[in-house]
PDB file of N, CA and C in Angstrom:
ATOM      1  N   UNK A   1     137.671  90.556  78.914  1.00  0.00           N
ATOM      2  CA  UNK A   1     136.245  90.708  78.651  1.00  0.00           C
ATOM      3  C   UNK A   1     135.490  91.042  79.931  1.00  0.00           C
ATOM      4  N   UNK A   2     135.633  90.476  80.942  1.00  0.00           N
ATOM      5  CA  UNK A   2     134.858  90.682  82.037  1.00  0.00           C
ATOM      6  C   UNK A   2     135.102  91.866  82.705  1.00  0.00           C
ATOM      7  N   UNK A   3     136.084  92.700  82.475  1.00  0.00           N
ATOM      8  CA  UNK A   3     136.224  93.973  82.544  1.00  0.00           C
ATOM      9  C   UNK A   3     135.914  95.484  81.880  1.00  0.00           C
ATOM     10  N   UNK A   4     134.726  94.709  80.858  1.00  0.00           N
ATOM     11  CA  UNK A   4     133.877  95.533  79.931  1.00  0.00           C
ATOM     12  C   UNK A   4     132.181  95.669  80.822  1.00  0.00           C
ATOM     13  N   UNK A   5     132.099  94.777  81.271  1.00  0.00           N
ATOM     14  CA  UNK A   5     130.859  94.471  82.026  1.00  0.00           C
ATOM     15  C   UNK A   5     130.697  95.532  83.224  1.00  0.00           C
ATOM     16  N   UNK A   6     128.931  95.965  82.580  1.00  0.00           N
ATOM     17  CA  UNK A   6     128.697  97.154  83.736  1.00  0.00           C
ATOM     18  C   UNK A   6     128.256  96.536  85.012  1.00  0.00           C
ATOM     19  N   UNK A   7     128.528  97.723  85.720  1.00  0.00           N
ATOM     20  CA  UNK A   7     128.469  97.559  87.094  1.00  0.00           C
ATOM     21  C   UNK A   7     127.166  98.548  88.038  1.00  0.00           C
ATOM     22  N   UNK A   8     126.224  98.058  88.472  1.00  0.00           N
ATOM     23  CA  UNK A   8     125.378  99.332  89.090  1.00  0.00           C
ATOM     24  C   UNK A   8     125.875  99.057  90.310  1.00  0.00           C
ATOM     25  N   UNK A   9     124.976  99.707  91.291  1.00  0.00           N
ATOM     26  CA  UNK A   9     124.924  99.672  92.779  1.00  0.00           C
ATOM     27  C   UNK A   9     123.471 100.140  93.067  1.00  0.00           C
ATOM     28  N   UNK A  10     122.639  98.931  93.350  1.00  0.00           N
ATOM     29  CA  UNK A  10     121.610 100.047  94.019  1.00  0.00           C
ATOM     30  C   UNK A  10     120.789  99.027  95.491  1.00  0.00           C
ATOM     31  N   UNK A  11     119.714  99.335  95.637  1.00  0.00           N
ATOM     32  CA  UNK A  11     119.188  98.510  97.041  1.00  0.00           C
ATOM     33  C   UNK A  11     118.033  97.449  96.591  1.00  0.00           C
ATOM     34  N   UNK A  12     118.257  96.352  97.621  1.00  0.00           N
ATOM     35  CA  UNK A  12     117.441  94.926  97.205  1.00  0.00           C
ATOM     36  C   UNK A  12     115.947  95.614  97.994  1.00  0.00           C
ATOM     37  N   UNK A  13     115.172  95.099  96.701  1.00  0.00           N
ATOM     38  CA  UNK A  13     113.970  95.368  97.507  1.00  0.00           C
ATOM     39  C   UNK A  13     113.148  94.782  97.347  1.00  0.00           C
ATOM     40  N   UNK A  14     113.553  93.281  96.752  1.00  0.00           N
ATOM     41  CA  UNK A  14     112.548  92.023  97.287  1.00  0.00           C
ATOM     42  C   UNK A  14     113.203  90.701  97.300  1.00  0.00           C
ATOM     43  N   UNK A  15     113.495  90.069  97.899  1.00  0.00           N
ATOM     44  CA  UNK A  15     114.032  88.935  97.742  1.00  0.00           C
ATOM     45  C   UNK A  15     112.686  87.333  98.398  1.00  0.00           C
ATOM     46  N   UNK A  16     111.529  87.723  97.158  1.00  0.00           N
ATOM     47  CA  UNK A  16     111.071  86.355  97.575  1.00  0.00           C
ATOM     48  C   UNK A  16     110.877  85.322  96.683  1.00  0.00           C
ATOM     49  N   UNK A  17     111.780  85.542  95.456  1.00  0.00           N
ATOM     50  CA  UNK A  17     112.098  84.713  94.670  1.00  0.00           C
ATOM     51  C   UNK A  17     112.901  83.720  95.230  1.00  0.00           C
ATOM     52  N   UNK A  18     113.234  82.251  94.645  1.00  0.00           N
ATOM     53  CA  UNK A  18     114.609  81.789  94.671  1.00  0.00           C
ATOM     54  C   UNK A  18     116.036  81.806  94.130  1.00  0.00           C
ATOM     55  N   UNK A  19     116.932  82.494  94.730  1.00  0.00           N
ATOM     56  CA  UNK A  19     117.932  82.924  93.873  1.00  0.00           C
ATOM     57  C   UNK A  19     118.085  83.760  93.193  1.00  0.00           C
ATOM     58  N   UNK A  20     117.019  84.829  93.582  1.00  0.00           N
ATOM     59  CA  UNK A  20     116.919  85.693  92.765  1.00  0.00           C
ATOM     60  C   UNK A  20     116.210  87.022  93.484  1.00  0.00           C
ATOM     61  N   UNK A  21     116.849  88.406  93.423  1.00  0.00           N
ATOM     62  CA  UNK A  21     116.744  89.536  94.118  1.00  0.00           C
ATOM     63  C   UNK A  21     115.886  90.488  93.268  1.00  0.00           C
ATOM     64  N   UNK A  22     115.433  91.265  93.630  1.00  0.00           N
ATOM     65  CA  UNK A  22     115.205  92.709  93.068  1.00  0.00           C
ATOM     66  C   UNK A  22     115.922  94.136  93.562  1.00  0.00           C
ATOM     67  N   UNK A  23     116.407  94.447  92.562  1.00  0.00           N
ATOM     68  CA  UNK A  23     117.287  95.536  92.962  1.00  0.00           C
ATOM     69  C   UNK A  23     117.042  97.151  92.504  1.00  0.00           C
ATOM     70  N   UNK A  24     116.848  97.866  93.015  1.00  0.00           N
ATOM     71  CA  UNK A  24     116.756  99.249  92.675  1.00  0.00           C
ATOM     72  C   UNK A  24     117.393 100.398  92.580  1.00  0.00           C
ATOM     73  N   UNK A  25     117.901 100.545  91.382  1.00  0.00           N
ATOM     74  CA  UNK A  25     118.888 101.490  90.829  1.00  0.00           C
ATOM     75  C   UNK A  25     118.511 103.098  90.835  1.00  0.00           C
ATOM     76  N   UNK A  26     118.923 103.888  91.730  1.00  0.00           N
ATOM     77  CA  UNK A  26     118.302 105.329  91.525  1.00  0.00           C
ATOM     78  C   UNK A  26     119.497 105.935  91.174  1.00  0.00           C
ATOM     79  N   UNK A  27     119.348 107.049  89.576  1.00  0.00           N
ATOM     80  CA  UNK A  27     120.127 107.985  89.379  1.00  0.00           C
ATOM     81  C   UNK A  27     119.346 109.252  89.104  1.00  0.00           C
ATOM     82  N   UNK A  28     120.684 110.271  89.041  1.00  0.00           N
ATOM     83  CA  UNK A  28     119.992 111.617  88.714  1.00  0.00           C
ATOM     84  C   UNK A  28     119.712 112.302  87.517  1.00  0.00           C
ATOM     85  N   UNK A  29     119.130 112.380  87.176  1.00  0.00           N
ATOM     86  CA  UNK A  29     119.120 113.310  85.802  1.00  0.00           C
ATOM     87  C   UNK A  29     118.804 114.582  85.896  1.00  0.00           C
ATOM     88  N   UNK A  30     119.344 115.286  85.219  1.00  0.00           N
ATOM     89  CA  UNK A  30     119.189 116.839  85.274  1.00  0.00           C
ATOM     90  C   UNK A  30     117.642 117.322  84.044  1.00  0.00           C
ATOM     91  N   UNK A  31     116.710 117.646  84.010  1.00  0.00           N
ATOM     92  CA  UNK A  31     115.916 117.752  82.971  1.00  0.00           C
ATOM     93  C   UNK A  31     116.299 119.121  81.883  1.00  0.00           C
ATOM     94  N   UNK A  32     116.219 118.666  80.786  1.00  0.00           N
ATOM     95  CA  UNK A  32     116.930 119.612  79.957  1.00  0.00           C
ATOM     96  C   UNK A  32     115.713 120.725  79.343  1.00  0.00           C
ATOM     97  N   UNK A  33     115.232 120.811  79.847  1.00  0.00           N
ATOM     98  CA  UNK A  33     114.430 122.438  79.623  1.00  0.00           C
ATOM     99  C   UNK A  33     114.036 122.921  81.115  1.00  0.00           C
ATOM    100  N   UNK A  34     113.848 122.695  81.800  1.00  0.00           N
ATOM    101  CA  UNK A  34     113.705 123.139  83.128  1.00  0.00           C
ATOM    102  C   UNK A  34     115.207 123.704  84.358  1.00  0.00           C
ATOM    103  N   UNK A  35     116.086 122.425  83.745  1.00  0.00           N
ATOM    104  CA  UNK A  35     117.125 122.384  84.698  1.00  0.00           C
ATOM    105  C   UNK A  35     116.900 121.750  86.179  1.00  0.00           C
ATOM    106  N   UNK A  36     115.575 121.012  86.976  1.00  0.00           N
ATOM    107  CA  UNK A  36     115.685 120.848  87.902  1.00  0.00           C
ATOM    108  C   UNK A  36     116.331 119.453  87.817  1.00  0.00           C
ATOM    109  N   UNK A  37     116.657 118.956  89.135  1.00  0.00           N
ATOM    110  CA  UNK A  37     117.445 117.916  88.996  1.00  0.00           C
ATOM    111  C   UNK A  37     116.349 116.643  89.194  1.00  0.00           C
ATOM    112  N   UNK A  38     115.968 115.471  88.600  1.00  0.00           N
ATOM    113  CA  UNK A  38     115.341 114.767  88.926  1.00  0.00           C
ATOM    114  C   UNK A  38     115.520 113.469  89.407  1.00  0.00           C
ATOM    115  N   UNK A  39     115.032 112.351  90.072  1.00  0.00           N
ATOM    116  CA  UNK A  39     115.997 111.052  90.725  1.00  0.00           C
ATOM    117  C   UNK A  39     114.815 109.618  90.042  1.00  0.00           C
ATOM    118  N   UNK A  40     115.482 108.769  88.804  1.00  0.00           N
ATOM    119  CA  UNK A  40     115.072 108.067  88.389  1.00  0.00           C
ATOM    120  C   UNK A  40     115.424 106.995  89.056  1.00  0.00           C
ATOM    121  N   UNK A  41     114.610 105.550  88.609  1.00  0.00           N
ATOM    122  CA  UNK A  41     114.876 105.153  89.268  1.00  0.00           C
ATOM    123  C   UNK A  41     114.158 103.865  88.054  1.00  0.00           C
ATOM    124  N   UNK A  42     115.025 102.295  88.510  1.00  0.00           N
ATOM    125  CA  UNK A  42     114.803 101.072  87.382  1.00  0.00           C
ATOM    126  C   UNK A  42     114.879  99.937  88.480  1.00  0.00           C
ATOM    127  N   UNK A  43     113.972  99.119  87.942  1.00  0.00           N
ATOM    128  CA  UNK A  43     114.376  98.149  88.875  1.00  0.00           C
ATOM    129  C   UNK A  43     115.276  96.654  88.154  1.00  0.00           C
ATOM    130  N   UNK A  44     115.795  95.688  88.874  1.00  0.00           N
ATOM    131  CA  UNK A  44     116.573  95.072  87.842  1.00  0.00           C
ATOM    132  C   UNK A  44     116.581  93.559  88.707  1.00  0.00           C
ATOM    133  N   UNK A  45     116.032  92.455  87.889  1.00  0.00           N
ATOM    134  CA  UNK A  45     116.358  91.112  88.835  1.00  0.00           C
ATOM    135  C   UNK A  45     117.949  90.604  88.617  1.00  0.00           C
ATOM    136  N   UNK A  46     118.118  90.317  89.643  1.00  0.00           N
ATOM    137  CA  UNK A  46     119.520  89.971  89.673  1.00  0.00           C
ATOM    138  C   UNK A  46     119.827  88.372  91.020  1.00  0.00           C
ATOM    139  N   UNK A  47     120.692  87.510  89.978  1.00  0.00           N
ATOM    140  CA  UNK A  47     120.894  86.026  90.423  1.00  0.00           C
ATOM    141  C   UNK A  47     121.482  86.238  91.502  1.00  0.00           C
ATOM    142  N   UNK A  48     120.843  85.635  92.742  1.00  0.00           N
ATOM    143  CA  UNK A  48     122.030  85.646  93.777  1.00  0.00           C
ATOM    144  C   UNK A  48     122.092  83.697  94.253  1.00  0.00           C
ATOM    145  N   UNK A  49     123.174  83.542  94.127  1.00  0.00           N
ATOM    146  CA  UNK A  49     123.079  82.184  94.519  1.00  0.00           C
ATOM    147  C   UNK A  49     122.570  81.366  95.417  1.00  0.00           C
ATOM    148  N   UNK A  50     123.280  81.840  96.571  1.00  0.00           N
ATOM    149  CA  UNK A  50     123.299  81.522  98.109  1.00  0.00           C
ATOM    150  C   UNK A  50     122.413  82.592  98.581  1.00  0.00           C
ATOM    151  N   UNK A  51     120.943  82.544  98.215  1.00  0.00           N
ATOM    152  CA  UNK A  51     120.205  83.406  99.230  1.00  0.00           C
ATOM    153  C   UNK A  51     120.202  84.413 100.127  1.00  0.00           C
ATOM    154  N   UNK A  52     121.763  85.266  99.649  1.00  0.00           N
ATOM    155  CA  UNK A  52     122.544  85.694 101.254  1.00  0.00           C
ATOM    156  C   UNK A  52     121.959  87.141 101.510  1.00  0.00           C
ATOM    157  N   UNK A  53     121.706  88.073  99.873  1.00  0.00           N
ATOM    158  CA  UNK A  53     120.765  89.154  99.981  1.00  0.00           C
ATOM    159  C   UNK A  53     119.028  89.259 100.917  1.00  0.00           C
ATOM    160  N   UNK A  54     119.300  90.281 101.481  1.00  0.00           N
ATOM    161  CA  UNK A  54     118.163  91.066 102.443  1.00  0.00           C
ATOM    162  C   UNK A  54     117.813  92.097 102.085  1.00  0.00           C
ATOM    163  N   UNK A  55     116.234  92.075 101.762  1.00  0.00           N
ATOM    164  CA  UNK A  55     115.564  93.324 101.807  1.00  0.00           C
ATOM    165  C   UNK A  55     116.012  94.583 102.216  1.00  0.00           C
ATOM    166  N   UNK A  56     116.588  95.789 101.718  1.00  0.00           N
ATOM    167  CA  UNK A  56     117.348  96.706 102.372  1.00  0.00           C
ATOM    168  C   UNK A  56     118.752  96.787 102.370  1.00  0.00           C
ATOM    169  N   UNK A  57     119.531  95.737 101.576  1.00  0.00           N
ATOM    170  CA  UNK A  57     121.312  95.773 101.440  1.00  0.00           C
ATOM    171  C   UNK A  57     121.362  96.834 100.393  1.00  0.00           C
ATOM    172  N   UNK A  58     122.384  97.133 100.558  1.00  0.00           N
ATOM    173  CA  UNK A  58     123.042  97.986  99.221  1.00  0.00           C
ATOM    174  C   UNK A  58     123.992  96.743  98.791  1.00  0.00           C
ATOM    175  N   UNK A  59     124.030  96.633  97.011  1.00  0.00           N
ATOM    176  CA  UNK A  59     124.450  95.606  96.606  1.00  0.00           C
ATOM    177  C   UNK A  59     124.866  96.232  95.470  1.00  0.00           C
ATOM    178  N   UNK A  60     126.021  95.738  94.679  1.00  0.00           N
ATOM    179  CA  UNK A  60     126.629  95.989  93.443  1.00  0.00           C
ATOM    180  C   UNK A  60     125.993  94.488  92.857  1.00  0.00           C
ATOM    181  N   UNK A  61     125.448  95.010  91.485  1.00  0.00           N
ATOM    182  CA  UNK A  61     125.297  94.085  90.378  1.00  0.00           C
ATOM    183  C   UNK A  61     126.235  94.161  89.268  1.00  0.00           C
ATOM    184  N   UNK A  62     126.651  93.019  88.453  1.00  0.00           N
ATOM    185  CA  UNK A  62     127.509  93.139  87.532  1.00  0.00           C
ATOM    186  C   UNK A  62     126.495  92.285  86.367  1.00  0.00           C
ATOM    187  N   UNK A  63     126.445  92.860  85.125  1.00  0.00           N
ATOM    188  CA  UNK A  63     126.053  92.128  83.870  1.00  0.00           C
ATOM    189  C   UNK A  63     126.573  90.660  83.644  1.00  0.00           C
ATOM    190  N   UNK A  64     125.654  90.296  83.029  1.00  0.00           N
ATOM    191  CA  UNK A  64     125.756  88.746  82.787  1.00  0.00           C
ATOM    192  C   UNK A  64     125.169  88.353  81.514  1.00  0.00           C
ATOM    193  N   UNK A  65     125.376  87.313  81.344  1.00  0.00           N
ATOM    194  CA  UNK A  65     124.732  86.427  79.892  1.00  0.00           C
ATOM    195  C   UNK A  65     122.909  86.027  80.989  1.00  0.00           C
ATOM    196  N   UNK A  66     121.824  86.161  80.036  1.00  0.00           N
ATOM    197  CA  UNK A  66     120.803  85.850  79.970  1.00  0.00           C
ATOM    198  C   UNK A  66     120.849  84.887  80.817  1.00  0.00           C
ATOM    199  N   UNK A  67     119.929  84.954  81.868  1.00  0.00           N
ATOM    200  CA  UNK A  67     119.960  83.620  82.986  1.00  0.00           C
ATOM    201  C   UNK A  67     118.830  83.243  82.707  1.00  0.00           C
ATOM    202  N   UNK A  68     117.846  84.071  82.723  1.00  0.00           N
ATOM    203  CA  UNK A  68     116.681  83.675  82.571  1.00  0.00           C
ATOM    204  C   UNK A  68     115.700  84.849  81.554  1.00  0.00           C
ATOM    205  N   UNK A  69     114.668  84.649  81.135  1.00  0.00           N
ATOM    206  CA  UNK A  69     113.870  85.602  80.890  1.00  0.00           C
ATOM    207  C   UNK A  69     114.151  87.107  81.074  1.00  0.00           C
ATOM    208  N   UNK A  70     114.197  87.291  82.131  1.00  0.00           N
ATOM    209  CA  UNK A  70     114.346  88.867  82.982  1.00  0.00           C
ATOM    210  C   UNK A  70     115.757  89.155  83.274  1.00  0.00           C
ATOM    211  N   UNK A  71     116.121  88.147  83.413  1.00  0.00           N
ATOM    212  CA  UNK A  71     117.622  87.854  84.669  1.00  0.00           C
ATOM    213  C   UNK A  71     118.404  88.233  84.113  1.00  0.00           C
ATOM    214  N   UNK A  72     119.301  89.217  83.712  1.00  0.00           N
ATOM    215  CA  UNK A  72     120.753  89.250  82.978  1.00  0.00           C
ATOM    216  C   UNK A  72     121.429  90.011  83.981  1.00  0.00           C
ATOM    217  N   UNK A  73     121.536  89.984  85.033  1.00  0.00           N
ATOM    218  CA  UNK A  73     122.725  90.725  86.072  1.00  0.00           C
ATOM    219  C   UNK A  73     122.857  89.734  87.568  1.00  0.00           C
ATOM    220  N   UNK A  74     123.844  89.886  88.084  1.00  0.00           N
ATOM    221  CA  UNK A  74     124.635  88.732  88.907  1.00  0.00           C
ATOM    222  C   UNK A  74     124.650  89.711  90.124  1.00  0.00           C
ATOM    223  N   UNK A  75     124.933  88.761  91.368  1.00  0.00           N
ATOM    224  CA  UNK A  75     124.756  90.205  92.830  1.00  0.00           C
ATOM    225  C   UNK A  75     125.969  89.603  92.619  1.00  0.00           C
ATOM    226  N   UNK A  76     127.406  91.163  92.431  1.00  0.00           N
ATOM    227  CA  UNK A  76     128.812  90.928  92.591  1.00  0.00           C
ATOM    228  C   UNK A  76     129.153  90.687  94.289  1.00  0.00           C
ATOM    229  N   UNK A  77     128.809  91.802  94.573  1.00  0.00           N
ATOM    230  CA  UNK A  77     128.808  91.544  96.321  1.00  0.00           C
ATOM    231  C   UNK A  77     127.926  92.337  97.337  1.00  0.00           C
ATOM    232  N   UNK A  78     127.741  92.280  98.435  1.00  0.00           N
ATOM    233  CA  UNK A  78     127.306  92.953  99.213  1.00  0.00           C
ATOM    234  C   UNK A  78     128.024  94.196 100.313  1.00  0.00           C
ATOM    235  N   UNK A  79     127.489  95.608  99.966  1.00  0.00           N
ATOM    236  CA  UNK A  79     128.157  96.404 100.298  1.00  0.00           C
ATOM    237  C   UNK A  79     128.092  96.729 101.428  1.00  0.00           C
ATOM    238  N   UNK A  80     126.632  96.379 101.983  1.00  0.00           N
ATOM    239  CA  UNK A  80     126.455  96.994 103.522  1.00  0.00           C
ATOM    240  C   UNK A  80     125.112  96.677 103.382  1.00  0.00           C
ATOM    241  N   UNK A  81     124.879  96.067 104.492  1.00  0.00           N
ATOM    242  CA  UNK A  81     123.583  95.123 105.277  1.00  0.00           C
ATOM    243  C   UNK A  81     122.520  96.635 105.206  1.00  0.00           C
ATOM    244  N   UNK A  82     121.363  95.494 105.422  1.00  0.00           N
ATOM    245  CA  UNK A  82     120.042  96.609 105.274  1.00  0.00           C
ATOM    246  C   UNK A  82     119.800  96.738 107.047  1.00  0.00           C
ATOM    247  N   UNK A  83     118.494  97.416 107.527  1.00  0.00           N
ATOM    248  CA  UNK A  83     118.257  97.418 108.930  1.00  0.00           C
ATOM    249  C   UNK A  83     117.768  96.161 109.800  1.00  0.00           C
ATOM    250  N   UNK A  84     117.848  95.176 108.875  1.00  0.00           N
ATOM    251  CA  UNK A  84     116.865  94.247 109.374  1.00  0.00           C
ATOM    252  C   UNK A  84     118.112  93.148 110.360  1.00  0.00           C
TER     253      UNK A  84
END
């Protein structure tokens, strides 16, 4: 089962919750009458336990059962530190 569970990657871009990140997912979409390429973008709260996310990491999230209200995705790990 836990190998059905999606996976994003995108960048933390608030962590002043407790235990809890904001993460920002940008993909591309191509627009289908124009053809130009366009870059969307979602934002997604995601549980981090141990406080360890920084403003600016690139982070993989993995789906989860309902944590809270908003909350249904978990920080799997950290891919690479932000500038700070």
């Amino acid at each position: 089962m836990r190998e059905r569970r999606r996976r994003l990657t995108g960048r933390v871009v608030s962590n002043k919750m407790d235990k809890t990140v904001v993460v920002k997912v940008e993909r591309l979409q191509r627009h289908r009458i124009y053809k130009k390429v366009v870059r969307k973008s979602k934002k997604y709260k995601a549980h981090d336990e141990h406080n360890k996310c920084q403003v600016g990491d690139l982070v993989r999230i993995v789906e989860s059962r309902p944590l809270s209200r908003e909350k249904r995705w978990v920080v799997e790990e950290i891919l690479e530190a932000g500038e700070q």
